[in-house]
N, C-alpha and C. Protein backbone atom coordinates (compact mmCIF):
# COMPACT_ATOMS: atom_id res chain seq x y z
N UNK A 1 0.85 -1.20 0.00
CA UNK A 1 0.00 0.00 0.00
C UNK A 1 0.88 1.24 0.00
N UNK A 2 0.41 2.51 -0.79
CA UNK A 2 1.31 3.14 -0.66
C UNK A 2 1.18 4.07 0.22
N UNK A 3 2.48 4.78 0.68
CA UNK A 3 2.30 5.92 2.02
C UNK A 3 2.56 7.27 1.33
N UNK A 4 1.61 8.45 2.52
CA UNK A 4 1.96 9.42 2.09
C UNK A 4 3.11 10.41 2.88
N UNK A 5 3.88 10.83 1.67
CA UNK A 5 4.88 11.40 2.32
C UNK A 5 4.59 12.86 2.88
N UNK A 6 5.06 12.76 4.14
CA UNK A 6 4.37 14.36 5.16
C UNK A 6 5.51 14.94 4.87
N UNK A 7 5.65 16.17 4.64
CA UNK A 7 6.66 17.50 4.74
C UNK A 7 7.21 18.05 5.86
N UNK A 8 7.97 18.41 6.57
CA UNK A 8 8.02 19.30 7.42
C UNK A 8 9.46 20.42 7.27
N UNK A 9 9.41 21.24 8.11
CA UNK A 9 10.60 22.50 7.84
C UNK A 9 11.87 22.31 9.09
N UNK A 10 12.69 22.85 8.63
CA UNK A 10 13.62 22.77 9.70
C UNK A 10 14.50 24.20 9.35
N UNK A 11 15.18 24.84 10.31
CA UNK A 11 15.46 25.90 9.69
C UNK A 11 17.66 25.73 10.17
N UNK A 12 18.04 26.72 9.47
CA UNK A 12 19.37 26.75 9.31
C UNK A 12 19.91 27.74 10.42
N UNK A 13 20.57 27.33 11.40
CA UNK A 13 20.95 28.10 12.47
C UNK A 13 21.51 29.50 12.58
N UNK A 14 22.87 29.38 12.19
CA UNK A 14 24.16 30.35 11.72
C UNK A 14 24.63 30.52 10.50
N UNK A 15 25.35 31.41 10.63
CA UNK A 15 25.97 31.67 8.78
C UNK A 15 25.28 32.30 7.91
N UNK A 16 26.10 32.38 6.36
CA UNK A 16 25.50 33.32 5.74
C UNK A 16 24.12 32.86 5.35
N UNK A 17 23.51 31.74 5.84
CA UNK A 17 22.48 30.88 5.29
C UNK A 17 20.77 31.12 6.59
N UNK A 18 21.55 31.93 7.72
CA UNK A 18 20.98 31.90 8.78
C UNK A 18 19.90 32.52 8.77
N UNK A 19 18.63 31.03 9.34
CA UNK A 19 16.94 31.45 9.43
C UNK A 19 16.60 30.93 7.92
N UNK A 20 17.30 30.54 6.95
CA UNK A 20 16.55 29.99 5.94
C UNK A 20 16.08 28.59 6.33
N UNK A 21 14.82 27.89 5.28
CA UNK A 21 14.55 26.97 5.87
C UNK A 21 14.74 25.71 5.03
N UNK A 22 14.80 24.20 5.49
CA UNK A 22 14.94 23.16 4.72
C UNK A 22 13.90 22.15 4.92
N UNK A 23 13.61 21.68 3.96
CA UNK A 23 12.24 19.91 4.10
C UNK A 23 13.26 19.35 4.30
N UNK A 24 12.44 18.36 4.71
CA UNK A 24 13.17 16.98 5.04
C UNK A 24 11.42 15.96 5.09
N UNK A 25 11.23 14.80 4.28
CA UNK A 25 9.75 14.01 4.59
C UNK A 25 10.09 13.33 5.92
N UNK A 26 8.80 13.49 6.60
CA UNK A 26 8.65 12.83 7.64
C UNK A 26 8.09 10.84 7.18
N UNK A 27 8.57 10.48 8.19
CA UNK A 27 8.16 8.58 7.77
C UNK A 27 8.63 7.68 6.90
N UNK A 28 9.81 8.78 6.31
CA UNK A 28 10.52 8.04 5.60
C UNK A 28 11.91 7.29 6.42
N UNK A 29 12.96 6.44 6.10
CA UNK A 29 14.16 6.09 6.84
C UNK A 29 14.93 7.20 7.71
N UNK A 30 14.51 8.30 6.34
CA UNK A 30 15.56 9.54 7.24
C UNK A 30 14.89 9.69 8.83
N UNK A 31 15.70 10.28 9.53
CA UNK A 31 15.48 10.93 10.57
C UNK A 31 16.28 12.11 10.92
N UNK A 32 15.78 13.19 10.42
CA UNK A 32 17.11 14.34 10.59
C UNK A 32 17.24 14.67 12.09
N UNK A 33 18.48 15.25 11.56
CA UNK A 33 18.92 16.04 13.09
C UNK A 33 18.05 17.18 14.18
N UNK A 34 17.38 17.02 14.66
CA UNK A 34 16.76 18.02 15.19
C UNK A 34 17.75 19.69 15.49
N UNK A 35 16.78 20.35 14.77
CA UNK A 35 17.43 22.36 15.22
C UNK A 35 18.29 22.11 16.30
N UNK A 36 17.91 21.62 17.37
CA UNK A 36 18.90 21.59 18.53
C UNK A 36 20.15 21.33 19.01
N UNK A 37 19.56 19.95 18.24
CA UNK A 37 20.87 18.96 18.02
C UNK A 37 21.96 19.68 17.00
N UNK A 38 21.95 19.71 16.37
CA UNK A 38 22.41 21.07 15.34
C UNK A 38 22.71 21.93 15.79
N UNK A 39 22.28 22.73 16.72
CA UNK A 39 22.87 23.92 17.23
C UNK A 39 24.26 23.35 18.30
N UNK A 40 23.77 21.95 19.33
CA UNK A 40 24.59 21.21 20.05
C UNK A 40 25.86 21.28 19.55
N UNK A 41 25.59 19.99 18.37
CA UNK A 41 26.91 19.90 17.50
C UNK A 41 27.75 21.13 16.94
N UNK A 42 27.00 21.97 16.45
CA UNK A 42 27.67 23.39 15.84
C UNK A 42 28.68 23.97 16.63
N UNK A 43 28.25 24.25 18.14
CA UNK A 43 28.63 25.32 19.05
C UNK A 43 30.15 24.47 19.36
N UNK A 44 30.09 23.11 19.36
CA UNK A 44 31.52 22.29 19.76
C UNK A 44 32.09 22.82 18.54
N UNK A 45 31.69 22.03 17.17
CA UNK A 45 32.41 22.42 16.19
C UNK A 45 33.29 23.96 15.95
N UNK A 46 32.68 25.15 16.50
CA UNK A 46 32.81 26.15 15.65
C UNK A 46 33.94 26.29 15.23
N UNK A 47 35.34 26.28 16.34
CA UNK A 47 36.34 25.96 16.12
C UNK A 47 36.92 25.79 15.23
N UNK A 48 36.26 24.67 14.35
CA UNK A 48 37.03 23.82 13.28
C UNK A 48 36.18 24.19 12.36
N UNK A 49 35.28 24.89 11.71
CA UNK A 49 34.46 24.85 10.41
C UNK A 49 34.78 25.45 9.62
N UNK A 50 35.40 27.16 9.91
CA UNK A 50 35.28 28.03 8.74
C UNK A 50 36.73 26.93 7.96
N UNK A 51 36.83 26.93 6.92
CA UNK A 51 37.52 26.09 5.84
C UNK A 51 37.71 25.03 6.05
N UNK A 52 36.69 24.10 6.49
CA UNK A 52 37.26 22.20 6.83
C UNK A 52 36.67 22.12 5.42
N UNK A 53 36.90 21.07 5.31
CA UNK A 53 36.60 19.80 4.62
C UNK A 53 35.80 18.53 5.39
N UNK A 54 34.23 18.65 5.28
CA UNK A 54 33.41 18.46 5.52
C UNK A 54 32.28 16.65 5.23
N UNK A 55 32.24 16.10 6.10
CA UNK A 55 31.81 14.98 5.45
C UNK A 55 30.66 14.47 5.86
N UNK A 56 29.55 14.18 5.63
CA UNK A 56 28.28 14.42 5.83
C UNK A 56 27.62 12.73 5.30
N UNK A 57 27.68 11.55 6.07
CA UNK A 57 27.38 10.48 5.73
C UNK A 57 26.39 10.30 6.17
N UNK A 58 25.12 9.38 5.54
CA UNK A 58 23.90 9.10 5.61
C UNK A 58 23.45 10.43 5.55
N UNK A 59 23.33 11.55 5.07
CA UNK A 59 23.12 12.85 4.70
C UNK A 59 21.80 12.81 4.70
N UNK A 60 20.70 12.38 4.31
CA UNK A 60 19.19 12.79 4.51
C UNK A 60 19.29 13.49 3.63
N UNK A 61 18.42 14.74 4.18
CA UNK A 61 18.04 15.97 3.78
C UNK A 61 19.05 16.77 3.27
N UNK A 62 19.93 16.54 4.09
CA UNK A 62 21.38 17.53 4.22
C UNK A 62 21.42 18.44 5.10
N UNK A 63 20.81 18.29 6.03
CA UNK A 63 20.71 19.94 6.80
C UNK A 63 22.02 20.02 7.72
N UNK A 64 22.46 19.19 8.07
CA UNK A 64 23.94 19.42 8.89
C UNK A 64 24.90 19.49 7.76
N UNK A 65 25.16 18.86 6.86
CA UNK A 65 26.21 19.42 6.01
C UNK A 65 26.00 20.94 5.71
N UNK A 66 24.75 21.02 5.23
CA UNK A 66 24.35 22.45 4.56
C UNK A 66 24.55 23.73 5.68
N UNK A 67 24.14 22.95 7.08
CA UNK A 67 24.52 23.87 7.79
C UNK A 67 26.11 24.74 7.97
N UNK A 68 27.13 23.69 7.99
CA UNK A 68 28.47 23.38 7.59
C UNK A 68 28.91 24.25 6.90
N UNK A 69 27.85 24.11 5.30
CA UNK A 69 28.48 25.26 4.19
C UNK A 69 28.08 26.92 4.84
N UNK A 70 26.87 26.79 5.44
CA UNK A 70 26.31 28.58 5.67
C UNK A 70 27.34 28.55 7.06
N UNK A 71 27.81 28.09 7.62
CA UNK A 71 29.21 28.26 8.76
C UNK A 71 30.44 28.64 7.98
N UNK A 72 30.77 28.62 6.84
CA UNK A 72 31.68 28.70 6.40
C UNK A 72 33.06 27.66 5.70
N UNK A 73 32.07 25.97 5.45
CA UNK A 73 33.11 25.09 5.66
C UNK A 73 33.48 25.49 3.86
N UNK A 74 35.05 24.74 3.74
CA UNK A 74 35.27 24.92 2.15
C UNK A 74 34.85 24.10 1.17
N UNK A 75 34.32 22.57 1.52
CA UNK A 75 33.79 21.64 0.85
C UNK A 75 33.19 20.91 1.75
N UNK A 76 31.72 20.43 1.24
CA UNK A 76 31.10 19.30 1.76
C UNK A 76 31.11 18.16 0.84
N UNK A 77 31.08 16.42 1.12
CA UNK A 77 30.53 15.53 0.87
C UNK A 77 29.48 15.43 1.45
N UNK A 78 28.42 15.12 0.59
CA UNK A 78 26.95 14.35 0.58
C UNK A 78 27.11 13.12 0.63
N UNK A 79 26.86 12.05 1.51
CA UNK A 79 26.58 10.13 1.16
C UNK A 79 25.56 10.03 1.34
N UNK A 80 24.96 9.43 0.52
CA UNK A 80 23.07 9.31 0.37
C UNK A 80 22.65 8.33 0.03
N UNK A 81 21.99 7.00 0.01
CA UNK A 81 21.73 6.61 -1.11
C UNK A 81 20.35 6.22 -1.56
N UNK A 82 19.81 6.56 -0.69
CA UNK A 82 17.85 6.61 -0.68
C UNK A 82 17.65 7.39 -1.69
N UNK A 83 16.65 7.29 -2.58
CA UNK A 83 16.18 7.85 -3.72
C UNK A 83 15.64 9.43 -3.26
N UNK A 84 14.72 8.87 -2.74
CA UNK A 84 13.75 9.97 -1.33
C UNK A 84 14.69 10.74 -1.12
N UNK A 85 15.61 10.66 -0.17
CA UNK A 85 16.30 11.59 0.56
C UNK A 85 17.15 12.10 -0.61
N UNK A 86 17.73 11.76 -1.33
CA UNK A 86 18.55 12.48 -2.16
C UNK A 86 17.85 13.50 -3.62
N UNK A 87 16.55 13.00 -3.45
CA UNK A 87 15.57 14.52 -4.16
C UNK A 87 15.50 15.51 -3.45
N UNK A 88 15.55 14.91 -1.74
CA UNK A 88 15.08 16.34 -0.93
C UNK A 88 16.24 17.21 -0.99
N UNK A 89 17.73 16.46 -0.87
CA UNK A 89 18.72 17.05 -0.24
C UNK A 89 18.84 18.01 -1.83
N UNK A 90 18.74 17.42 -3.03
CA UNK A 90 19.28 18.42 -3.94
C UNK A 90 17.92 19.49 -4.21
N UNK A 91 16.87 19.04 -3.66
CA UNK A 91 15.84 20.59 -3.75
C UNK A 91 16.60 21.16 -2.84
N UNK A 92 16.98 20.93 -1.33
CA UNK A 92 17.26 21.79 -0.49
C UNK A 92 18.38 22.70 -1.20
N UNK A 93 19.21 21.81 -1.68
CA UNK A 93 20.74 22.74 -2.15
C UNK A 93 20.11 23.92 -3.35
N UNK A 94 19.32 23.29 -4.40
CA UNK A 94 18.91 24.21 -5.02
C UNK A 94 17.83 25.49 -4.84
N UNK A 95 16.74 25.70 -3.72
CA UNK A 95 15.93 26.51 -3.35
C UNK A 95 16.88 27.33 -2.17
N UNK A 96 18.20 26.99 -2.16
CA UNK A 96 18.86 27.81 -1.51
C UNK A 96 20.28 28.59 -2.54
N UNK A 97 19.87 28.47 -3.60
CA UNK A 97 21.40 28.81 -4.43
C UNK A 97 21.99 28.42 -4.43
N UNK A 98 22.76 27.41 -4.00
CA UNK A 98 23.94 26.16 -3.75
C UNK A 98 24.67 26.13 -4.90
N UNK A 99 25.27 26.15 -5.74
CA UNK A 99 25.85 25.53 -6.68
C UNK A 99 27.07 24.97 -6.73
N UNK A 100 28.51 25.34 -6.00
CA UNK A 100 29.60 24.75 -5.49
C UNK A 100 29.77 25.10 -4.16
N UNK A 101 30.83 24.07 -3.70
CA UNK A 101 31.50 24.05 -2.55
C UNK A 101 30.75 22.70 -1.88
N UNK A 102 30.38 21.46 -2.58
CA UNK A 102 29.74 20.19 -2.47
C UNK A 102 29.59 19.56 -3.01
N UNK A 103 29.47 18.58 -3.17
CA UNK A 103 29.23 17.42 -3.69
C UNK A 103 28.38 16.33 -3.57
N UNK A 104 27.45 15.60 -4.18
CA UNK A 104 26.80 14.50 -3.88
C UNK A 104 27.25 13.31 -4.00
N UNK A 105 27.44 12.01 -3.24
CA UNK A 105 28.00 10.91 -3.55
C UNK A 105 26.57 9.53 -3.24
N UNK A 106 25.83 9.76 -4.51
CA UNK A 106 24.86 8.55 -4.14
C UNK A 106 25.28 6.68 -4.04
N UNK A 107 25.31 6.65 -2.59
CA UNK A 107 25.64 5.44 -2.31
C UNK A 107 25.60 4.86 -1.25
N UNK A 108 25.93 3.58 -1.22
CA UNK A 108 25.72 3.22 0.46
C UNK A 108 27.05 3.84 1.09
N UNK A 109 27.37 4.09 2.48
CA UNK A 109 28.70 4.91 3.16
C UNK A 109 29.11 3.35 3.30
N UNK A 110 29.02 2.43 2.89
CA UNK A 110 30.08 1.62 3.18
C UNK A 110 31.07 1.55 2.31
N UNK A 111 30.27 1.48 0.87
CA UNK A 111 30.63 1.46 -0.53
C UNK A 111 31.46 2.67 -1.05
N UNK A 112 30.94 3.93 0.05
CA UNK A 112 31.68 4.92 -0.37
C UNK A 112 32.73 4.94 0.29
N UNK A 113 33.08 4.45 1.56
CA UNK A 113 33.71 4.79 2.35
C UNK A 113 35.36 3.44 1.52
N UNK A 114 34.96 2.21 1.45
CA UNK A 114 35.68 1.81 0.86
C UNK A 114 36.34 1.94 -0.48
N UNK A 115 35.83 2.72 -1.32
CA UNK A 115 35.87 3.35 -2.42
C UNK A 115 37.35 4.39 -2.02
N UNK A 116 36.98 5.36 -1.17
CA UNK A 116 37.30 6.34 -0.55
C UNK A 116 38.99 6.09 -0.37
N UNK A 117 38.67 4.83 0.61
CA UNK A 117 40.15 4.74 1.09
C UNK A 117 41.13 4.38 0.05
N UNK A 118 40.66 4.21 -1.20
CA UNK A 118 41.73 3.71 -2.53
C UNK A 118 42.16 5.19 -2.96
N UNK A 119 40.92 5.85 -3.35
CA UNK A 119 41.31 7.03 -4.66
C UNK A 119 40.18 7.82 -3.73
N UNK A 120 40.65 8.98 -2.97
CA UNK A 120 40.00 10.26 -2.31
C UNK A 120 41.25 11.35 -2.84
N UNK A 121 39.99 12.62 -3.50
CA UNK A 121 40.67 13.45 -3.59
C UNK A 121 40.88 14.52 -2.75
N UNK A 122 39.89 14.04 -1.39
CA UNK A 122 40.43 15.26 -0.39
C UNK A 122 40.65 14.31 1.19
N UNK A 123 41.39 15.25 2.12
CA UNK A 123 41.05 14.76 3.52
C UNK A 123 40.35 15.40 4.27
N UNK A 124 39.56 14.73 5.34
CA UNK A 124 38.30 15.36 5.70
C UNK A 124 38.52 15.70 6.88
N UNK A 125 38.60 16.98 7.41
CA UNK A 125 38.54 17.69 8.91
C UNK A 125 37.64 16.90 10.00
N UNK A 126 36.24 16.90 9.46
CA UNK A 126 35.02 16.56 10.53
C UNK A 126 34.36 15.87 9.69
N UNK A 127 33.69 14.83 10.13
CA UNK A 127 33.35 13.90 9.63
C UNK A 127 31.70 13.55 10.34
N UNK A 128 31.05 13.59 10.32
CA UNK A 128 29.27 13.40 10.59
C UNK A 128 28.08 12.33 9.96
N UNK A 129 28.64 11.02 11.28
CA UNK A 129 26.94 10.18 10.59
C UNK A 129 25.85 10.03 11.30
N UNK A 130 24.66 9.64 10.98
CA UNK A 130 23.81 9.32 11.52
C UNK A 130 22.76 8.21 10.58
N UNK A 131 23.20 7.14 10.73
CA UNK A 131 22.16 6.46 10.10
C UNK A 131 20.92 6.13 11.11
N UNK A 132 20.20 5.37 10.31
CA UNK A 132 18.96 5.35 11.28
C UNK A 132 19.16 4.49 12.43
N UNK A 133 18.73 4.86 13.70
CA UNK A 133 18.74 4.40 14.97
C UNK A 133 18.98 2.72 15.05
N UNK A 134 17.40 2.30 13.97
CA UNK A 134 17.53 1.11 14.10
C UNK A 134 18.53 -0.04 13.58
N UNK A 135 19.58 0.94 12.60
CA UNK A 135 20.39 0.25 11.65
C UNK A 135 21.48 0.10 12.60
N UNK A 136 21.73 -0.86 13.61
CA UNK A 136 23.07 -0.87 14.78
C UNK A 136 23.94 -0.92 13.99
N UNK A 137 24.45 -2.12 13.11
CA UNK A 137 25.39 -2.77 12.18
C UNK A 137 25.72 -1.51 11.94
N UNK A 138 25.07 -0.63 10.93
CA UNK A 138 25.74 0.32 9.93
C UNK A 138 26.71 1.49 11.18
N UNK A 139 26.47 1.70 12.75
CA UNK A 139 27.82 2.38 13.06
C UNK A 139 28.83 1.63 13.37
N UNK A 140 28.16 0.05 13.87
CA UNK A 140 30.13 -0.41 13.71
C UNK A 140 31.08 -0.39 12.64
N UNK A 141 29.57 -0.49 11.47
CA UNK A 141 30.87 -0.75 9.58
C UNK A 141 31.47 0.78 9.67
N UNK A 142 29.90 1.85 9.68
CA UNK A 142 30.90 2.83 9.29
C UNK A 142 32.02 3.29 9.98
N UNK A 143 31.98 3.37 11.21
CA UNK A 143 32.99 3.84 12.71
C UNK A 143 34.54 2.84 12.40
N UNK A 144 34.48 1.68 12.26
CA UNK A 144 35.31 0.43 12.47
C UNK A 144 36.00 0.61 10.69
N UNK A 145 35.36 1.29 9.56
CA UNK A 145 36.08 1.98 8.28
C UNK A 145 37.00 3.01 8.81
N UNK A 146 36.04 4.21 9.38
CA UNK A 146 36.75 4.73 9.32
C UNK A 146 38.56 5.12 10.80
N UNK A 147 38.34 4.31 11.60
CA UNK A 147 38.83 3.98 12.17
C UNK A 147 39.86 2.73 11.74
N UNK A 148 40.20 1.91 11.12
CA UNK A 148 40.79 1.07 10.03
C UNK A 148 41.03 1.67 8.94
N UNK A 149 40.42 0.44 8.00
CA UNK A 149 41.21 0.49 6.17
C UNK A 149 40.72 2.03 5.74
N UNK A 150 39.98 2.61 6.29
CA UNK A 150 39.70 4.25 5.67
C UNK A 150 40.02 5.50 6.42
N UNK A 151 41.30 4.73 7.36
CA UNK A 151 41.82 6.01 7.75
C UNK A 151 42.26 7.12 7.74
N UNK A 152 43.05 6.60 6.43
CA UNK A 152 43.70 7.94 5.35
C UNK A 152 42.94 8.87 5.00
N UNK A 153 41.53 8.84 4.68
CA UNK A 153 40.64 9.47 4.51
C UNK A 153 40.50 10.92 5.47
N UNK A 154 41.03 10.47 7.08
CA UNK A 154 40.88 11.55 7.95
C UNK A 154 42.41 12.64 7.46
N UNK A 155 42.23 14.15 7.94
CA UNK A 155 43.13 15.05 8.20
C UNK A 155 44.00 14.65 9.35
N UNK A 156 45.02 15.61 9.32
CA UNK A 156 45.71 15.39 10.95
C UNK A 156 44.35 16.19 11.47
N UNK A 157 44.13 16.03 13.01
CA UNK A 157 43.27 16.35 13.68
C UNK A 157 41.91 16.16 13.14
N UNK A 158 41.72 15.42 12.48
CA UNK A 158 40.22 15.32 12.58
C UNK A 158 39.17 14.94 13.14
N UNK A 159 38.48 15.12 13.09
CA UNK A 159 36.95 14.52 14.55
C UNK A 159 36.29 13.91 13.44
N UNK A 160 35.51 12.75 14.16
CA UNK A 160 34.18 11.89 13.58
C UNK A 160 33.09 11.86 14.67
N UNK A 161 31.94 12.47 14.53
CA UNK A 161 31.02 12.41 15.46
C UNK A 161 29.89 11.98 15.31
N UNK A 162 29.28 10.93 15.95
CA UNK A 162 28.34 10.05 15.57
C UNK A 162 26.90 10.13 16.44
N UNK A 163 25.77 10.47 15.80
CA UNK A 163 24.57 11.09 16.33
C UNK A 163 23.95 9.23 16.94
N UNK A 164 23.81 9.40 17.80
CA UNK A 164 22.48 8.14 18.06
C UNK A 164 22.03 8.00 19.62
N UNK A 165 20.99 6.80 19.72
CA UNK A 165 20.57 7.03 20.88
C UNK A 165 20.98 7.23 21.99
N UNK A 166 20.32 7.67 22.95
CA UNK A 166 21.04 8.10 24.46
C UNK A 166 21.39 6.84 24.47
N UNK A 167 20.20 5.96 25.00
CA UNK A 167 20.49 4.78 25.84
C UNK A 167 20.83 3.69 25.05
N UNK A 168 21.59 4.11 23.64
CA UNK A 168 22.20 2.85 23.09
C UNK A 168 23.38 3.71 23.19
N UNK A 169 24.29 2.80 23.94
CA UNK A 169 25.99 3.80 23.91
C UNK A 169 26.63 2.60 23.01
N UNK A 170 27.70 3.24 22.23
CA UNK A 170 28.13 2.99 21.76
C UNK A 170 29.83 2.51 21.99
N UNK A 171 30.43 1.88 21.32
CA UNK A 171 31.81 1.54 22.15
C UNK A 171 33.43 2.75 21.96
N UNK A 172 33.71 2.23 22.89
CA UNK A 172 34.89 3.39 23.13
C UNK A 172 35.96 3.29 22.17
N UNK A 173 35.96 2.19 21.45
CA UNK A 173 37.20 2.42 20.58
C UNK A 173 36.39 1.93 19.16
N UNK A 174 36.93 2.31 17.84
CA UNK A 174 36.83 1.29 16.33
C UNK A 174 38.01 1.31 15.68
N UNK A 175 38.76 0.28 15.84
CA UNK A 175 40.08 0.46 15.70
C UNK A 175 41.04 1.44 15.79
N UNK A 176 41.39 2.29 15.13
CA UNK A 176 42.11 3.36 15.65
C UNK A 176 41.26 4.89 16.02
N UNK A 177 40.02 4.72 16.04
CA UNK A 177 39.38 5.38 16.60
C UNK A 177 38.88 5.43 18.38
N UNK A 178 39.12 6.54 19.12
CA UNK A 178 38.75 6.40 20.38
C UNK A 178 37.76 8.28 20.25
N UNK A 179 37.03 7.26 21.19
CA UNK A 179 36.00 8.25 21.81
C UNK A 179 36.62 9.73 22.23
N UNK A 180 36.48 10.60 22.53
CA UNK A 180 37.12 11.62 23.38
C UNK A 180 35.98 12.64 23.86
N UNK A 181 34.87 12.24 23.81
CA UNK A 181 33.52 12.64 24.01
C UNK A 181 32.29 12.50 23.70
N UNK A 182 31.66 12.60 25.08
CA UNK A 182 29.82 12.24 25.15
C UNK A 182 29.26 13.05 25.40
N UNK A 183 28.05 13.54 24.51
CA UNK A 183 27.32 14.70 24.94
C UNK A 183 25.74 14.41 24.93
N UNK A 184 25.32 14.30 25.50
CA UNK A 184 23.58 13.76 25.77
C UNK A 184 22.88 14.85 25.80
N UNK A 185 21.80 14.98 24.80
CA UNK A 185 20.85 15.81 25.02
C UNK A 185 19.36 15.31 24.76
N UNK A 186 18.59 15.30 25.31
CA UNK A 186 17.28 14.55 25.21
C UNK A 186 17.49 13.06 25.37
N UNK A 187 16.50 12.53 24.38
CA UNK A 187 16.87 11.22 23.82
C UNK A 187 18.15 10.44 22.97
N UNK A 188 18.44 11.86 22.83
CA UNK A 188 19.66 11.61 21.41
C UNK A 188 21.41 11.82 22.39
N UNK A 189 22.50 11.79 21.61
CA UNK A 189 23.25 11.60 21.94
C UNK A 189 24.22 11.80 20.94
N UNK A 190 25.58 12.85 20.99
CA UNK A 190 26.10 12.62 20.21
C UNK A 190 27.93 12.17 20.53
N UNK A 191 28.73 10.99 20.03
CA UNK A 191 30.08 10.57 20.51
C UNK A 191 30.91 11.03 19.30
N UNK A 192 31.99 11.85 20.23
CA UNK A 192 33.09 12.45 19.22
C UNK A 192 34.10 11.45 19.22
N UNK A 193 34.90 11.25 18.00
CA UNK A 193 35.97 10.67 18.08
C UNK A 193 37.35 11.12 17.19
N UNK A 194 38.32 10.64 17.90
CA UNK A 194 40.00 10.88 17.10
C UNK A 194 40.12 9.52 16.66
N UNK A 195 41.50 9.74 16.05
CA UNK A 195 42.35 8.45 15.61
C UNK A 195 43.25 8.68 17.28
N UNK A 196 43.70 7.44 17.49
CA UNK A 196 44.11 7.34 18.68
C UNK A 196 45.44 8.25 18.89
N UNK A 197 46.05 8.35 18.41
CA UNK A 197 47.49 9.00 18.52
C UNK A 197 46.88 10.73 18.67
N UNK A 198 46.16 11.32 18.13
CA UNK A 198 45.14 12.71 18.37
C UNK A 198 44.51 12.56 19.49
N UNK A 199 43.79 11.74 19.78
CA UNK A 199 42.95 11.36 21.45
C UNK A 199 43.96 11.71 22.71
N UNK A 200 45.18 11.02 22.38
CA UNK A 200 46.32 11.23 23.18
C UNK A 200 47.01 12.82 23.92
N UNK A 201 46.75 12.96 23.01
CA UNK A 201 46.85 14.80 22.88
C UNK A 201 45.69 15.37 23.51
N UNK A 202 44.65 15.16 23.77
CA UNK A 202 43.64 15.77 24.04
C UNK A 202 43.35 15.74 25.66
């Protein structure tokens, strides 16, 4: 039977993009980031945004990458590979003027991520997933990539921060990845991580 897809708005925090607004369908796999959560993540980030190199896996809508670009980052990756979500994310880019400083990569983040670690033409500052809650598997593949065989992929100093439930915690290391922070807000939850030799330092 088929479902109908509900609309809803979400709006863009900071930057030159700030108070514009983005869809995202409700009931579909996506689950975007809530305004909040977004503002959460942002306020740690600020630090590091104006010119990173930006990576935005299981992307949805796009509203945290996009947020990223109206912060000032110099390039985003998009990983998408839902049909759905990747119409919304390129209306969003286009009802906002978008035209460079991003990229779309339709695919699964495993596929991309292994892809990645052969032939990447950039290294990525900050790094951002969130697949859906119920998909456990997909943060050990992606976390335990990029922490392993897709390490190269990271900058010196780069962070990977991974959105999911409070009360599902997640583990402290994925191979050369370690935790270096937990931040709980509501239901949600978000864990920062280094490559271990950066953690060390911290």
């Amino acid at each position: 039977m088929p479902f109908e897809v509900c609309w809803f708005a979400m709006r863009i925090i900071a930057g030159s993009l700030r108070r514009r607004t983005l869809e995202a369908p409700a009931g579909l796999a996506t689950r975007p980031t809530s305004d909040r959560m977004r503002e959460t993540l942002f306020n740690v980030l600020a630090p590091r945004i104006e010119g990173a190199v930006f990576l935005d896996l299981y992307a949805g809508s796009g509203a945290v990458g996009i947020e990223a670009v109206s912060r000032g980052a110099a390039q985003v990756a998009f990983v998408e590979r839902a049909p759905a979500a990747l119409k919304v994310l390129r209306a969003n880019l286009a009802q906002l003027g978008l035209t460079a400083g991003f990229r779309i990569e339709s695919a699964s983040v495993g596929t991309y991520l292994r892809k990645a670690r052969v032939n990447t033409s950039m290294a990525f500052d900050v790094v951002f997933l969130d697949p859906p809650y119920d998909a456990a598997e997909e943060y050990a593949a992606a976390l335990g990539l990029l922490g392993g065989a897709a390490a190269g992929m990271l900058a010196g100093g780069a962070v990977v921060i991974a959105e999911h439930r409070r009360k599902e915690r997640l583990a402290e290391c994925y191979g050369r990845l370690g935790r270096m922070r937990l931040l709980e807000q509501g239901d949600a939850a978000l864990s920062f991580y280094a490559l271990s030799a950066q953690t060390a330092n911290r």
